[in-house]
Protein backbone atom coordinates (compact mmCIF):
# COMPACT_ATOMS: atom_id res chain seq x y z
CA UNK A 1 0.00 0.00 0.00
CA UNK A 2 1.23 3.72 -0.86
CA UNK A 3 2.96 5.48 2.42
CA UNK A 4 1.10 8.46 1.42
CA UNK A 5 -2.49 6.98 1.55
CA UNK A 6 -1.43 4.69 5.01
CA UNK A 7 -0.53 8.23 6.82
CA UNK A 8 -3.76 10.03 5.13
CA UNK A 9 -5.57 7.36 6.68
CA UNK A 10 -3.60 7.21 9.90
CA UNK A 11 -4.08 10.65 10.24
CA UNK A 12 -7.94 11.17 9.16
CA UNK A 13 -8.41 8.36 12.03
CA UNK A 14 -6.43 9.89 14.56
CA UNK A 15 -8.40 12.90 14.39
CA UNK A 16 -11.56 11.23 14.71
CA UNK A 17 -10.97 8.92 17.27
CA UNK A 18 -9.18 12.37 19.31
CA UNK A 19 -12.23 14.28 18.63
CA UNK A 20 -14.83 11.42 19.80
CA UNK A 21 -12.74 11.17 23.11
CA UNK A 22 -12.62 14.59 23.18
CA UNK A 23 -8.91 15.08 23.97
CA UNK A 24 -6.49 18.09 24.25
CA UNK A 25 -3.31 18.92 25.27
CA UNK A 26 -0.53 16.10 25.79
CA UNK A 27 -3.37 13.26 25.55
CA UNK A 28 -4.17 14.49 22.15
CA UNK A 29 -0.75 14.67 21.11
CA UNK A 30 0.24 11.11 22.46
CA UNK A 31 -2.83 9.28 20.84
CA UNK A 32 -1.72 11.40 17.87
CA UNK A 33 1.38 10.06 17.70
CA UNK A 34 0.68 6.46 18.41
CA UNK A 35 -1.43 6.30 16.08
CA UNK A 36 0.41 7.79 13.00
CA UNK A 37 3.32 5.14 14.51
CA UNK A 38 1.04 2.26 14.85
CA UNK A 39 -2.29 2.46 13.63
CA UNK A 40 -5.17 2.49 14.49
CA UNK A 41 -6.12 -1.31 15.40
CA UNK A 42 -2.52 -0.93 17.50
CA UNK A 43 -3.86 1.90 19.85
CA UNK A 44 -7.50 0.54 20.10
CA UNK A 45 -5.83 -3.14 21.01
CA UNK A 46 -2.52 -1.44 23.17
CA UNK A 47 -3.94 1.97 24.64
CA UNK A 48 -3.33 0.62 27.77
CA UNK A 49 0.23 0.86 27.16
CA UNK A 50 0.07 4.73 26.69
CA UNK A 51 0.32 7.42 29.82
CA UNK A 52 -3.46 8.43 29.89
CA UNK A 53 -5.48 8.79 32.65
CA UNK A 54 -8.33 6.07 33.51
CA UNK A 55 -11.06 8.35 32.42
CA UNK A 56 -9.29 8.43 28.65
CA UNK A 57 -8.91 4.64 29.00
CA UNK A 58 -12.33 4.18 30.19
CA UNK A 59 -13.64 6.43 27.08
CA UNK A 60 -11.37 4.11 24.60
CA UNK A 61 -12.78 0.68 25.62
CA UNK A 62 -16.27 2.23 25.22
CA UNK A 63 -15.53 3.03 21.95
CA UNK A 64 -13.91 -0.23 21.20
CA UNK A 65 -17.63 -1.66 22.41
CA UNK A 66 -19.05 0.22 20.21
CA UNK A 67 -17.05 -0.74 17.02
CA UNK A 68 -17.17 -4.55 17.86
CA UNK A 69 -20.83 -4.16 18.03
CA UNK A 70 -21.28 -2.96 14.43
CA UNK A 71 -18.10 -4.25 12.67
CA UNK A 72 -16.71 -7.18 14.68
CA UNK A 73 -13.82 -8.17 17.13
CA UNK A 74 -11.26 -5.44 16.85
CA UNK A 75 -8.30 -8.01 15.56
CA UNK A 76 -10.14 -8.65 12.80
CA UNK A 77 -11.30 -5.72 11.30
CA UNK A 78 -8.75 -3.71 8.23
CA UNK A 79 -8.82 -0.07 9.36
CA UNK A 80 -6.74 0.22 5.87
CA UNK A 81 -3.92 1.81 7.50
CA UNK A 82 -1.41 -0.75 7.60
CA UNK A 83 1.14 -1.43 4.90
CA UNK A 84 1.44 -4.49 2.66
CA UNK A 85 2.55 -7.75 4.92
CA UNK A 86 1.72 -6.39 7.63
């Protein structure tokens, strides 16, 4: 897959996902960066592993409910913003 469209999509997701949590300051810019390193199934299955409070980490796994609900288990979903053999 094209680095250009992975980090389009990296990024288009990061800002969604920062502005459904409704982050700012330093817990924006972490998911922000995590994200553009990762991807987006990485944070939603690894957030944990990130220095946010428990009220950010509370707001995360209810969004992860909500995606399984409609689109699956979260390991098996393509957010399309990985690159090829990966």
């Amino acid at each position: 897959m094209n680095q250009d469209r992975v980090e389009r999509i990296r990024e288009s997701g990061s800002d969604t996902i920062i502005w459904i949590l409704g982050l700012e300051g330093e817990s924006k810019e972490k998911v922000k960066d995590y994200i553009m390193e990762q991807g987006i199934k990485s944070f939603l299955l690894h957030h944990v592993s990130i220095e946010l409070g428990p009220e950010i980490h509370d707001k995360v796994n209810v969004l992860k409910r909500v995606i399984q609900t409609f689109d699956g288990d979260i390991e098996a979903i393509n957010f399309g913003d990985m690159y090829e053999g990966c």
